[in-house]
N, C-alpha and C. Protein backbone atom coordinates (compact mmCIF):
# COMPACT_ATOMS: atom_id res chain seq x y z
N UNK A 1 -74.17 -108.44 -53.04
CA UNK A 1 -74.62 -107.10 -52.77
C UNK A 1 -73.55 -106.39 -51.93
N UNK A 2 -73.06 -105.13 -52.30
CA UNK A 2 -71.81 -104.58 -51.69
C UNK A 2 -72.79 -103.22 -51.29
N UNK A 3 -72.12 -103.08 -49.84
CA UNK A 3 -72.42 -101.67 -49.26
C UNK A 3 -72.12 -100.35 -50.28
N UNK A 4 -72.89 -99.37 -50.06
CA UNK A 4 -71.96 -98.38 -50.61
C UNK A 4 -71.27 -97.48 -49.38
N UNK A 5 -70.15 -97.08 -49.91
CA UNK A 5 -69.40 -96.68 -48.43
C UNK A 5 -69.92 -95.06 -48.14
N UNK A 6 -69.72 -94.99 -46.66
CA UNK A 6 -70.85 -93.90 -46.17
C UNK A 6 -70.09 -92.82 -46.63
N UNK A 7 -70.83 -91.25 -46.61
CA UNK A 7 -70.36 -89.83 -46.75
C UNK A 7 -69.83 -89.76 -45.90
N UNK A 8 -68.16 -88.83 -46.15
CA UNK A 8 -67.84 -88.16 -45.20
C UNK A 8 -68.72 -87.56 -44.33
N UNK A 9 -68.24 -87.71 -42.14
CA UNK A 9 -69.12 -86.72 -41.82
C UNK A 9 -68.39 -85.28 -41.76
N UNK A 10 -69.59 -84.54 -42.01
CA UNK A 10 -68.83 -83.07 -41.49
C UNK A 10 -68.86 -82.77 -39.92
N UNK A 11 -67.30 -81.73 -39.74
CA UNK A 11 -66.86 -81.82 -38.73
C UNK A 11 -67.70 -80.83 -37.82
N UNK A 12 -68.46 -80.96 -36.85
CA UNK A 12 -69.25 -79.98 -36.03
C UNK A 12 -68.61 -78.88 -36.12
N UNK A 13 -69.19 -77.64 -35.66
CA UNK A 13 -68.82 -76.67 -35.30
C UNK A 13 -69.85 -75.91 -34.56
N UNK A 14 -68.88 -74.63 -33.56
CA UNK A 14 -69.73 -74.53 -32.65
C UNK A 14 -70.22 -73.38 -32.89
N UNK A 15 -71.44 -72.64 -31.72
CA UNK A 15 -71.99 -71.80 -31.79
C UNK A 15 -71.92 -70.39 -32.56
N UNK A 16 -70.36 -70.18 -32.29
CA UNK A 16 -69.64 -68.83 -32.28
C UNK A 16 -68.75 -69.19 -33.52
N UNK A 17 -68.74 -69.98 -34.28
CA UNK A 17 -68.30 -70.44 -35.56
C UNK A 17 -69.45 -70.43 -36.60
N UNK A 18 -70.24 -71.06 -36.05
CA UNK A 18 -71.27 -71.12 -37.00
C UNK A 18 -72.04 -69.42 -36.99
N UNK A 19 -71.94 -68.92 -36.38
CA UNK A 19 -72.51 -67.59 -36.42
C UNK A 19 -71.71 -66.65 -36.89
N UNK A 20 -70.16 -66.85 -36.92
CA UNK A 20 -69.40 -66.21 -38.11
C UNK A 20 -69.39 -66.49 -39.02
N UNK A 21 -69.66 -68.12 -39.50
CA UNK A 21 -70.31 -68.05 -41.11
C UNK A 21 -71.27 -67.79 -41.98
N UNK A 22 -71.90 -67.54 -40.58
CA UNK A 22 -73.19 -67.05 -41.04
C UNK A 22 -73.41 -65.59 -41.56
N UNK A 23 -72.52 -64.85 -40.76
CA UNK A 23 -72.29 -63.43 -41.12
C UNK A 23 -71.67 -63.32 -42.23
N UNK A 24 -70.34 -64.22 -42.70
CA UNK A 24 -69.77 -64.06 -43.80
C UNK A 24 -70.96 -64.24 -44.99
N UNK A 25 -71.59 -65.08 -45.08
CA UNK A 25 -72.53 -65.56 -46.12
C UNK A 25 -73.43 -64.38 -46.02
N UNK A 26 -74.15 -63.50 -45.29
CA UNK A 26 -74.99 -62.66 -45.53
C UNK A 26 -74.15 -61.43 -46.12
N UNK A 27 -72.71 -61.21 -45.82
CA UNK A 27 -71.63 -60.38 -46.39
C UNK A 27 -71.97 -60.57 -48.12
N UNK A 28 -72.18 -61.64 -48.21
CA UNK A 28 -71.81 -61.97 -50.00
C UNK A 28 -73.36 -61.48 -50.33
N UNK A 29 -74.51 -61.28 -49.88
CA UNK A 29 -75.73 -60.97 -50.35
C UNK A 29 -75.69 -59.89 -51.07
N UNK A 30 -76.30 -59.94 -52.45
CA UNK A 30 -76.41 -58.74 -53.54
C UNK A 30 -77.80 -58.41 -53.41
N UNK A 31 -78.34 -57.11 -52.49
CA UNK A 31 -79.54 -56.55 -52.52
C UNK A 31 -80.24 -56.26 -53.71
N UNK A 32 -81.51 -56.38 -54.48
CA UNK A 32 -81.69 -55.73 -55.47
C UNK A 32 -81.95 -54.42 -55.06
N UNK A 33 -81.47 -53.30 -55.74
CA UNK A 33 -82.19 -51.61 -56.21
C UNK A 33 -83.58 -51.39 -55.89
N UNK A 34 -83.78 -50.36 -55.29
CA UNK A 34 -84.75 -49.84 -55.33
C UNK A 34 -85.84 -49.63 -56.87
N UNK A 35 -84.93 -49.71 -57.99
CA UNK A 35 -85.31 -49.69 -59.30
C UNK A 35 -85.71 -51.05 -59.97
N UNK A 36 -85.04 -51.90 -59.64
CA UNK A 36 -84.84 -53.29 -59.67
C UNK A 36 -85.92 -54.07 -58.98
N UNK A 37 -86.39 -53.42 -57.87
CA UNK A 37 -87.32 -54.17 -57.29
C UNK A 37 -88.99 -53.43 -57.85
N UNK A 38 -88.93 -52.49 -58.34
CA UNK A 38 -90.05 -51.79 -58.83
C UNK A 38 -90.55 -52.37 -60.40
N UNK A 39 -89.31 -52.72 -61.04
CA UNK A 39 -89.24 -52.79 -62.54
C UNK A 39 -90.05 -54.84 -62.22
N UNK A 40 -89.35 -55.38 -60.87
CA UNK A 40 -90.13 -56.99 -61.35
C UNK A 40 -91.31 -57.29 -60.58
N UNK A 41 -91.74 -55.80 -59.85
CA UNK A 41 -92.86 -56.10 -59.04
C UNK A 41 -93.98 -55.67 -60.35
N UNK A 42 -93.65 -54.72 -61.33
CA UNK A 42 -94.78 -54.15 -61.91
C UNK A 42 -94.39 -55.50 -63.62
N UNK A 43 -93.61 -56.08 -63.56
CA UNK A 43 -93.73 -57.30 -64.53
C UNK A 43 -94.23 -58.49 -63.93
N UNK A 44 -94.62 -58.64 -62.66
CA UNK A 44 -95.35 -59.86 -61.75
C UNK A 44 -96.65 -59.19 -62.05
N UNK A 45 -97.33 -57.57 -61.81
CA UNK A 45 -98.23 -57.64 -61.56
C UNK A 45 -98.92 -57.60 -63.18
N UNK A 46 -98.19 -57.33 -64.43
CA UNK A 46 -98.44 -57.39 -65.81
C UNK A 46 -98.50 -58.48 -65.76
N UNK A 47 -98.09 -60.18 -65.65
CA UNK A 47 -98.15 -61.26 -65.60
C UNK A 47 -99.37 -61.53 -65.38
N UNK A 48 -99.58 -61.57 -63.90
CA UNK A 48 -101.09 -61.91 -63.21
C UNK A 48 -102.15 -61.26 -63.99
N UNK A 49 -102.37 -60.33 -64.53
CA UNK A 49 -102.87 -59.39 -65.16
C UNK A 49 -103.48 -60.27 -66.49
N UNK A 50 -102.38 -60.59 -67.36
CA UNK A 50 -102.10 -61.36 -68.60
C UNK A 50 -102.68 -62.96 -67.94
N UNK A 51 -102.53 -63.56 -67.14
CA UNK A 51 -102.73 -65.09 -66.37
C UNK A 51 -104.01 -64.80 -66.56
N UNK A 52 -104.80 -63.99 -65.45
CA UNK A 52 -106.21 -63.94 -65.01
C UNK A 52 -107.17 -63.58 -66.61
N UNK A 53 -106.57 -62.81 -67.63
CA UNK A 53 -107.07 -62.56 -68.48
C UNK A 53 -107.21 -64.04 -69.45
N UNK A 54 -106.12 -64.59 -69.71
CA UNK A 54 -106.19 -65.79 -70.15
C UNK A 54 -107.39 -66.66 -69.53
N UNK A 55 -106.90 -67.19 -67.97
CA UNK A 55 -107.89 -68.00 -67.91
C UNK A 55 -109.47 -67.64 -67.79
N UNK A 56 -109.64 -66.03 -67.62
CA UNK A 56 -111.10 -66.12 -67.83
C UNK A 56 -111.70 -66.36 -69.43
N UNK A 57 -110.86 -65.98 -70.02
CA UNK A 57 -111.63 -66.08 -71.73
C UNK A 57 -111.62 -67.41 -72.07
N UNK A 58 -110.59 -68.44 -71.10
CA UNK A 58 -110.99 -70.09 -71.54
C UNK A 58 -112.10 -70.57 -70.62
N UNK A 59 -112.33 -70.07 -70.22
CA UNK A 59 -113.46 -70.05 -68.82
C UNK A 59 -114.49 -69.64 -69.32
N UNK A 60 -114.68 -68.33 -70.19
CA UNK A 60 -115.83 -68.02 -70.86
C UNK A 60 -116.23 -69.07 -72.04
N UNK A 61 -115.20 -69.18 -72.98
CA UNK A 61 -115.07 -70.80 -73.96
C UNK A 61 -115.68 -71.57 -73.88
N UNK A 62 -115.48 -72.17 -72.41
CA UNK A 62 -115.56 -73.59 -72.47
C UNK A 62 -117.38 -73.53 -71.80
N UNK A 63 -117.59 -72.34 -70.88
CA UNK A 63 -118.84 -72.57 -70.50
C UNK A 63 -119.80 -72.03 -71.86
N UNK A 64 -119.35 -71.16 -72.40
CA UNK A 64 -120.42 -71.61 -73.94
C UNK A 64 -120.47 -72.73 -74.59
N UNK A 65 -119.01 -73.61 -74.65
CA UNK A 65 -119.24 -74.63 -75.38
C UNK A 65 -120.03 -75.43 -74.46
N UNK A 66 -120.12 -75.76 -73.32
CA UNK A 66 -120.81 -76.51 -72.63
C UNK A 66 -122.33 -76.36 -72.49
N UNK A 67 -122.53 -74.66 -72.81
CA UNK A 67 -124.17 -74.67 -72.87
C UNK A 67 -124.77 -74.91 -74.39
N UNK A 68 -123.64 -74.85 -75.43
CA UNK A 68 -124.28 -75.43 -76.85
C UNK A 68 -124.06 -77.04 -76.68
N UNK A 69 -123.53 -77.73 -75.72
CA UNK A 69 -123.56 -78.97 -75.81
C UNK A 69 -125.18 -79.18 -74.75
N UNK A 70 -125.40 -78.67 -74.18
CA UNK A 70 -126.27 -78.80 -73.59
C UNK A 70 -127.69 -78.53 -74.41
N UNK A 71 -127.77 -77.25 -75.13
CA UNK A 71 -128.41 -77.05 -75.96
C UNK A 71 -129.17 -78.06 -76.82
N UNK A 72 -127.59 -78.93 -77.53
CA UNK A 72 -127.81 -79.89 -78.42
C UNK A 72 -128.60 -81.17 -77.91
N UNK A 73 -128.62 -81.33 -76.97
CA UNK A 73 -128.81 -82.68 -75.78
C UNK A 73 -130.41 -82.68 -75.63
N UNK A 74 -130.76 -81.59 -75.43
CA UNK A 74 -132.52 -81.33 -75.35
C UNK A 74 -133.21 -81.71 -76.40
């Protein structure tokens, strides 16, 4: 049985380093549009819309089929 050899560690860095990379990385952030954020909020809420519609009509389904199974049982 052979070790496997460890990961490089990474080299610390300090406070005032790490908080300039941190700034750089929020530099690279691509905001969505004001248009962009309207166009996938109103296709989330068409989704849910379409979801809730689905599962109530298998919901309606299945509790009819369950009261003709019940039906049958008497």
């Amino acid at each position: 049985m052979t070790a496997e050899p460890a990961a490089p560690k990474k080299p610390k860095v300090g406070p005032i380093q790490f908080l300039n990379q941190v700034r750089a990385e929020t530099r690279k952030i691509t905001w969505p549009s004001r248009k962009e954020t309207w166009i996938t909020s109103v296709m989330v809420l068409i989704m849910v819309v379409l979801a809730s519609l689905f599962f109530w009509i298998v919901d309606l389904v299945l509790g009819l089929g369950a009261a003709q199974l019940i039906q049958i049982g008497r």
